[in-house]
Protein backbone atom coordinates (compact mmCIF):
# COMPACT_ATOMS: atom_id res chain seq x y z
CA UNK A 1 20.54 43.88 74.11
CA UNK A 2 21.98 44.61 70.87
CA UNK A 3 24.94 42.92 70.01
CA UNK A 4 27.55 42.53 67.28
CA UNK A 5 27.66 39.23 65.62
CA UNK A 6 30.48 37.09 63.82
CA UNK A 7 28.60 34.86 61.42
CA UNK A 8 30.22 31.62 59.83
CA UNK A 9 28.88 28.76 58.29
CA UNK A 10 29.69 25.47 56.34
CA UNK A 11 32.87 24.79 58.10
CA UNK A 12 33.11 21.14 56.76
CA UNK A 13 35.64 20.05 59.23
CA UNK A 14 38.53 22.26 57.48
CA UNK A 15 40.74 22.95 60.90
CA UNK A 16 43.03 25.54 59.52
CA UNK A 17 40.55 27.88 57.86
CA UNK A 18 38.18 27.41 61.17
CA UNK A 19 41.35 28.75 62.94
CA UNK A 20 42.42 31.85 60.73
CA UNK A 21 38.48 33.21 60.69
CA UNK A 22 38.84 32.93 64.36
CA UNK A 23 41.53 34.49 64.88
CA UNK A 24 39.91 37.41 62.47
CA UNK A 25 37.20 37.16 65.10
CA UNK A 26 38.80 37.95 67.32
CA UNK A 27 40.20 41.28 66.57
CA UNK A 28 36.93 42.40 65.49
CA UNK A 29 35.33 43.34 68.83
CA UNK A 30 32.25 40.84 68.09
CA UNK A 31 29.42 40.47 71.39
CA UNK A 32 29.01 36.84 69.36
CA UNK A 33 29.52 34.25 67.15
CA UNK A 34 26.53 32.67 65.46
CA UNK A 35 27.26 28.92 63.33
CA UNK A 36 25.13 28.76 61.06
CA UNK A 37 25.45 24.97 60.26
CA UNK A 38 27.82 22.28 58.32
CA UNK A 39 30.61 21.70 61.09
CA UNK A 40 31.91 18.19 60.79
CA UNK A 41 31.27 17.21 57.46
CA UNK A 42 34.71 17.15 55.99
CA UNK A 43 38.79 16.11 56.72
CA UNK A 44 38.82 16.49 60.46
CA UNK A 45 35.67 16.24 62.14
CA UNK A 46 36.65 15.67 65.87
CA UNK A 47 39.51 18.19 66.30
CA UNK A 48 36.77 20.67 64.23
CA UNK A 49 34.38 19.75 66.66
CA UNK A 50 36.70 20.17 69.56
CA UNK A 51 37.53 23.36 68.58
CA UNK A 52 33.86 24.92 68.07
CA UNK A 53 32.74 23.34 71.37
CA UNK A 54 35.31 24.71 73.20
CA UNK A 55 35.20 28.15 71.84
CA UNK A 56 34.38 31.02 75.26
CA UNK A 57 30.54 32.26 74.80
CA UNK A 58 28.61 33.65 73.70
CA UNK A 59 28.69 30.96 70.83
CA UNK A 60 25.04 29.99 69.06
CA UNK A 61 24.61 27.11 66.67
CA UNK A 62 22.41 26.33 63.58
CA UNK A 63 22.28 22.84 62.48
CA UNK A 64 23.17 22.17 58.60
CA UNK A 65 21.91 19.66 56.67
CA UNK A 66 25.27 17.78 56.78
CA UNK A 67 25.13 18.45 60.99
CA UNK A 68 21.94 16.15 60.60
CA UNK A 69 23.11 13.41 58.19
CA UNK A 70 26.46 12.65 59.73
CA UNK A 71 24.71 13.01 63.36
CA UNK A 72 22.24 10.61 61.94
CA UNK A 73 24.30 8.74 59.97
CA UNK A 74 22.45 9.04 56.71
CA UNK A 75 23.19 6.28 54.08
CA UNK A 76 22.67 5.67 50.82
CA UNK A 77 18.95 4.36 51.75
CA UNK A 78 17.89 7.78 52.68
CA UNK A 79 18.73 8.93 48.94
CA UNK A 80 21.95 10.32 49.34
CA UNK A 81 24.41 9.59 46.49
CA UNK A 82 27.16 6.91 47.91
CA UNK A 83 30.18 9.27 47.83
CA UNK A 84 27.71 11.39 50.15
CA UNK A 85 26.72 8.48 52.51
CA UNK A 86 30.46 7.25 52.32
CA UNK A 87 31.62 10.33 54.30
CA UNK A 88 28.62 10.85 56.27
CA UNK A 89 29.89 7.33 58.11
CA UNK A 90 33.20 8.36 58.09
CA UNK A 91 32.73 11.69 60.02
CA UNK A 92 30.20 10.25 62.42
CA UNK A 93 32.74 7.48 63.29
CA UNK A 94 35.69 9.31 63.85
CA UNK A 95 33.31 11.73 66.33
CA UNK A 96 32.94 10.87 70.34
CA UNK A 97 29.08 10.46 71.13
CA UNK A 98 29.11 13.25 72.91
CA UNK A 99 30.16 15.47 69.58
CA UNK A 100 27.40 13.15 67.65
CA UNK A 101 25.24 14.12 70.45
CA UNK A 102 26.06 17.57 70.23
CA UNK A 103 25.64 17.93 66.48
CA UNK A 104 21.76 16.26 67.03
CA UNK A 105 20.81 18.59 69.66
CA UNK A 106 20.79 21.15 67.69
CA UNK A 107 18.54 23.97 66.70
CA UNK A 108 17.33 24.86 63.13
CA UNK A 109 17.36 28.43 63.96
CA UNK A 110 18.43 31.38 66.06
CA UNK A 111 16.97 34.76 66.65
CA UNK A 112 19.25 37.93 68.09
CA UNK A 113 18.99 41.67 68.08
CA UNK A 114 21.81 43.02 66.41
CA UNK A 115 22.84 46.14 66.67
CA UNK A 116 21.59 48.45 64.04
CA UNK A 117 19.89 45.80 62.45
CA UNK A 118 17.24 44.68 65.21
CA UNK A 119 15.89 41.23 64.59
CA UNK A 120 18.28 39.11 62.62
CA UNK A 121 16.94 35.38 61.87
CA UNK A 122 20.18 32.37 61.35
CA UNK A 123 19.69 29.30 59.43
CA UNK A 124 21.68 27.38 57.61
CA UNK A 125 19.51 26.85 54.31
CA UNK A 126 16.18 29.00 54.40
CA UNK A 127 13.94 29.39 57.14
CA UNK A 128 11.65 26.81 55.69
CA UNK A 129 14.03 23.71 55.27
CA UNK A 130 18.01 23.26 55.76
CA UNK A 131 18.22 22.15 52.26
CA UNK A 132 16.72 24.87 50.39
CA UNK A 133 19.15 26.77 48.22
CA UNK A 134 19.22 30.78 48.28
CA UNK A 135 21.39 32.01 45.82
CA UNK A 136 22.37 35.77 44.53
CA UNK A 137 20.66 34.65 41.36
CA UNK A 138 17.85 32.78 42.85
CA UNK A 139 14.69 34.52 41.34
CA UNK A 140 12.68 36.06 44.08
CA UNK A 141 9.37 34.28 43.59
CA UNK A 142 11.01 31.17 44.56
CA UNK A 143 12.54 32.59 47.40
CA UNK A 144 9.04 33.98 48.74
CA UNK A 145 7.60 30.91 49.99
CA UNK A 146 10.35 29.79 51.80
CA UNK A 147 9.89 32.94 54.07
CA UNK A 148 6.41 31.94 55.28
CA UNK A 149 5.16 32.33 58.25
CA UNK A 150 8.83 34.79 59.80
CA UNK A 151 8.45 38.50 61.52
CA UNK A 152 12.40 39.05 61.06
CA UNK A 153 13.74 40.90 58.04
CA UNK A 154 16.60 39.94 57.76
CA UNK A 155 18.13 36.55 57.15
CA UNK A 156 21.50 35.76 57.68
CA UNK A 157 22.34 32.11 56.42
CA UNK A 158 24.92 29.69 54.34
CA UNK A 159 24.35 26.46 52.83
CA UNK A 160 25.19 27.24 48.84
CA UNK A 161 28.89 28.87 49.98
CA UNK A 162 28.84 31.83 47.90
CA UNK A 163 28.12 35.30 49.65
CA UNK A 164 25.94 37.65 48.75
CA UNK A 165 23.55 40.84 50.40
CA UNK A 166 20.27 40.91 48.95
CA UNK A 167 16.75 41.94 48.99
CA UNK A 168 13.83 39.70 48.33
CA UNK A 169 10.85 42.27 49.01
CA UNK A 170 11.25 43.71 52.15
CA UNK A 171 13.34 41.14 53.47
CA UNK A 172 17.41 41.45 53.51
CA UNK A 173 18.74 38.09 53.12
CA UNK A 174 23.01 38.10 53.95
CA UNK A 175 24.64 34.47 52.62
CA UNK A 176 27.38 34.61 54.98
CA UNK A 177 29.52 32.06 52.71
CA UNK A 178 31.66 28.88 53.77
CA UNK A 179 34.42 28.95 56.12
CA UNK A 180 35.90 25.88 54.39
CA UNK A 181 34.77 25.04 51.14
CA UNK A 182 33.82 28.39 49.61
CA UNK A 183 33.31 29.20 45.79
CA UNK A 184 33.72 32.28 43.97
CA UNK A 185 36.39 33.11 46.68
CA UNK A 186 39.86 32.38 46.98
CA UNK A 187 39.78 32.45 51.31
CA UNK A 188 37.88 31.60 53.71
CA UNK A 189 34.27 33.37 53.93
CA UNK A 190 32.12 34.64 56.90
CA UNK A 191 30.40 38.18 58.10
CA UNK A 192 30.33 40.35 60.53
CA UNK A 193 27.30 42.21 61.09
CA UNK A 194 26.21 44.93 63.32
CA UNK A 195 25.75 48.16 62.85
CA UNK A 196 25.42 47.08 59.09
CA UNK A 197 26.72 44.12 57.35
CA UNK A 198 30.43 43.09 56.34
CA UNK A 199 31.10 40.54 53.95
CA UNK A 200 34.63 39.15 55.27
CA UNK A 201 37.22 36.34 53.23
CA UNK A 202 40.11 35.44 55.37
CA UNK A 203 43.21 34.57 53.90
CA UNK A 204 44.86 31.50 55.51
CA UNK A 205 47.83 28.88 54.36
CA UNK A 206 46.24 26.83 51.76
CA UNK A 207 48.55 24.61 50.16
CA UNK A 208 49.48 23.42 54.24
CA UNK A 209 45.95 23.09 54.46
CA UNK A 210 45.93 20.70 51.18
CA UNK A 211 48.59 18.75 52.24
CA UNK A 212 47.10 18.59 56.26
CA UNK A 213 43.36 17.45 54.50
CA UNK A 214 45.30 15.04 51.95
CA UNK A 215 46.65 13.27 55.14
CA UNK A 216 43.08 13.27 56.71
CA UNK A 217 41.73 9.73 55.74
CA UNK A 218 39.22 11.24 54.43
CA UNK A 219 37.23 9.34 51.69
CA UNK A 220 37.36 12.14 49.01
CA UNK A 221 40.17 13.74 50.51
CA UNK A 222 42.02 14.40 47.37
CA UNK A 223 38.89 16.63 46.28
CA UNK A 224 38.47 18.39 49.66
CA UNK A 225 42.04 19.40 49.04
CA UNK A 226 41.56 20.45 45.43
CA UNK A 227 38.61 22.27 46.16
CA UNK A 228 40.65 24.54 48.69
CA UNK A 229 43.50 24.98 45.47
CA UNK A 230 40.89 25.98 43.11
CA UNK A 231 37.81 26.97 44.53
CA UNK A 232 34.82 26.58 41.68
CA UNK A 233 33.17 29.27 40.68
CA UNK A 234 29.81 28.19 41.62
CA UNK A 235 28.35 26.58 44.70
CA UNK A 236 26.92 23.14 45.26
């Protein structure tokens, strides 16, 4: 059946700008919500992971590179810069095992029918890896071979937090942005798609949000907060 679809992705554990797209979402008349990876990496990992795992179905997840490392508790021996591995412990210790459980279990892609659309593909980076980076600019032959091997044509996906609705050949490839660490946007960023797609940016509260992340414990948490102040104007 062909549904409408809320899309957001790279969370990264910011609570209040979870809870204004969500309450966006739920004006919107969507058959779904599709995560499309990066939940708990960030200021408040638990009550972020509360919230998603709670939320009434249909809800479908995509794990993010960050899902994996924190799940997995990635250090500084897998290559990951020591800021990096520094909050990768923190988050995975201030989750329950069932959340760290949660976050392992899951899936590097979904596949729905969305209305108007038909076969829409989620992942968090590319289909090929959750680390690969598709961006607006990215030049399409080195965007081709990380479609190998899919029958969808359109992608819908996150990872570098800037949105964007593009073509690479025949394939339509919708960044859906970040929820809570966006760039080249002043709110916070997710889509709704079905019977075309919507770019959305939700406005929420942020200098309460600074001052709720600044109080987080966060390692980093002064950044986090002055990323939501002055979002960059390009991705990671």
């Amino acid at each position: 059946m062909a549904m409408r679809v809320a899309v957001i992705s790279d969370i990264h554990a910011n609570l209040p700008a979870l809870d204004a797209v969500l309450a966006d979402i739920d004006q919107c008349n969507a058959d779904a919500i599709v995560v499309c990876g990066d939940l708990a990496w960030g200021p408040e990992p638990a009550a972020t992971m509360d919230r998603l795992m709670n939320l009434p179905g249909p809800v479908y997840f995509v794990k993010g590179n960050a899902d994996r490392e924190v799940g997995e508790r990635h250090g500084a021996d897998q290559g990951l810069p020591e800021w990096i591995a520094e909050i990768n412990e923190w988050c995975a210790a201030q989750l329950s095992a069932a959340q760290r459980e949660f976050l392992n279990r899951l899936p590097r892609s979904v596949t729905l029918t969305v209305e108007g659309m038909g076969d829409v593909l989620f992942v968090h980076g590319s289909p090929r890896s959750d680390t690969d980076p598709i961006r607006r600019e990215t030049p399409d032959e080195i965007i081709w071979p990380m479609l190998a091997g899919i029958s969808q044509k359109t992608i819908a996906c996150g990872h570098t937090h800037i949105q964007f609705d593009r073509m690479v050949g025949e394939t339509r490839i919708i960044n859906v942005g970040s929820v809570g660490l966006p760039s080249a946007a002043r709110g916070a960023c997710w889509a709704l798609l079905g019977p075309d797609a919507a770019l959305k940016e939700t406005s929420y509260d942020y200098h309460a949000a600074a001052d709720q992340i600044r109080r987080s414990g966060c390692p980093g948490a002064n950044d986090f907060a002055d990323h939501i102040l002055h979002p960059p104007d390009e991705g990671p």
